[in-house]
Protein backbone atom coordinates (compact mmCIF):
# COMPACT_ATOMS: atom_id res chain seq x y z
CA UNK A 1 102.60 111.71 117.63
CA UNK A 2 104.39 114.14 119.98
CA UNK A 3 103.47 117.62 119.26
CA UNK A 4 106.19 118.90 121.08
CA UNK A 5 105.94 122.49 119.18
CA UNK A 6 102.86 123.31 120.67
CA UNK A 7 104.08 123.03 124.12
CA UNK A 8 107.28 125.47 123.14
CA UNK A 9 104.83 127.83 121.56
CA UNK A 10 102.91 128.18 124.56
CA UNK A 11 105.59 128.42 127.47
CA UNK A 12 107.27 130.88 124.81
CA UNK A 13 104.13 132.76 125.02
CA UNK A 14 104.09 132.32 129.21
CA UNK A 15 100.58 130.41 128.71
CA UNK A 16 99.72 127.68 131.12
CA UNK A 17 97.63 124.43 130.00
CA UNK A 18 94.54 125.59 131.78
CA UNK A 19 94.71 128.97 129.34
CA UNK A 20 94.82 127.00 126.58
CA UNK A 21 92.77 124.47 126.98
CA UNK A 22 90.19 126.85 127.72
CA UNK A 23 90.31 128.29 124.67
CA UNK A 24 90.25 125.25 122.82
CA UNK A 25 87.12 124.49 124.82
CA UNK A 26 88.72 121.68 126.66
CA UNK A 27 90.01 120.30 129.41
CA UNK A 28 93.52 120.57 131.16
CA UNK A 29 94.23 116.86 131.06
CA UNK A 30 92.77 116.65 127.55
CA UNK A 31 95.21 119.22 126.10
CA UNK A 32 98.03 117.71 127.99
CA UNK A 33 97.38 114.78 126.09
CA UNK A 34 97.61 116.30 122.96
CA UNK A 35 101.41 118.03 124.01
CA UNK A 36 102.48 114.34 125.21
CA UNK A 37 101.21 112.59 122.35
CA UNK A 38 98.67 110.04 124.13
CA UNK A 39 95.81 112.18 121.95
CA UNK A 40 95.64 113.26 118.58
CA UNK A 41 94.91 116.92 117.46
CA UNK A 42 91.69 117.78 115.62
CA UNK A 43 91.83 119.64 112.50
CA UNK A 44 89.65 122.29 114.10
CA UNK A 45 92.18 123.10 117.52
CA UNK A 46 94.91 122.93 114.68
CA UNK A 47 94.00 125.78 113.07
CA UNK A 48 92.44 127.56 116.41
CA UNK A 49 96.48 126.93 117.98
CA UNK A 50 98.01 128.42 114.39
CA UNK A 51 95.58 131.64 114.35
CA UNK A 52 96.52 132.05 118.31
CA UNK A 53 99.59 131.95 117.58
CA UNK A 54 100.04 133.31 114.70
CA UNK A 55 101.72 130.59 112.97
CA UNK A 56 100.82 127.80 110.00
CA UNK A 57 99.85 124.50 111.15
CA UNK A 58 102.71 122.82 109.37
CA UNK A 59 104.96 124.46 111.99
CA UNK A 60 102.92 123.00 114.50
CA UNK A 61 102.80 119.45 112.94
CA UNK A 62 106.86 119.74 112.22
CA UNK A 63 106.49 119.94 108.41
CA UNK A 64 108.43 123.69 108.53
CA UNK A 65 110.60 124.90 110.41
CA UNK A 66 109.13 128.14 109.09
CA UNK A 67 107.64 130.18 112.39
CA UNK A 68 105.85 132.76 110.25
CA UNK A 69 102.61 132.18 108.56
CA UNK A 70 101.73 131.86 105.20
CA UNK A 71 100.81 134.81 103.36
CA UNK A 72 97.34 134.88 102.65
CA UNK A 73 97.58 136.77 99.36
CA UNK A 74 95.75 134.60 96.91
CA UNK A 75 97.06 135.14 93.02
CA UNK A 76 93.38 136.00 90.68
């Protein structure tokens, strides 16, 4: 799977691979991977890419086209 999002989110944002990845903990090539589609995503640098940038992981995965995130607001 392309994630194709996550490479507009991050030139949006002026961020090169190398900052990325190194917040992910990974490699350059490895995260380039991940924005071609040759590797899939963990859970884990899911949610780290949706808290950086302040988004919900189904935006990242293509299952919204809804930038913001969800509202954390649980009902008791």
């Amino acid at each position: 799977m392309k994630f194709r999002r996550i490479r507009d989110l991050r030139e949006d944002n002026d961020k090169f691979q190398k900052e990325v990845a190194n917040i992910l903990g990974i490699s350059q090539q490895y995260y380039s991977e991940y924005e071609i589609g040759k590797r899939s995503i963990p859970i884990e640098h899911l949610i780290t890419l949706a808290k950086f940038y302040n988004t919900s992981i189904d935006y990242l995965v293509e299952l919204t086209d809804e930038i913001e995130p969800y509202n954390n607001h649980r009902q008791k």
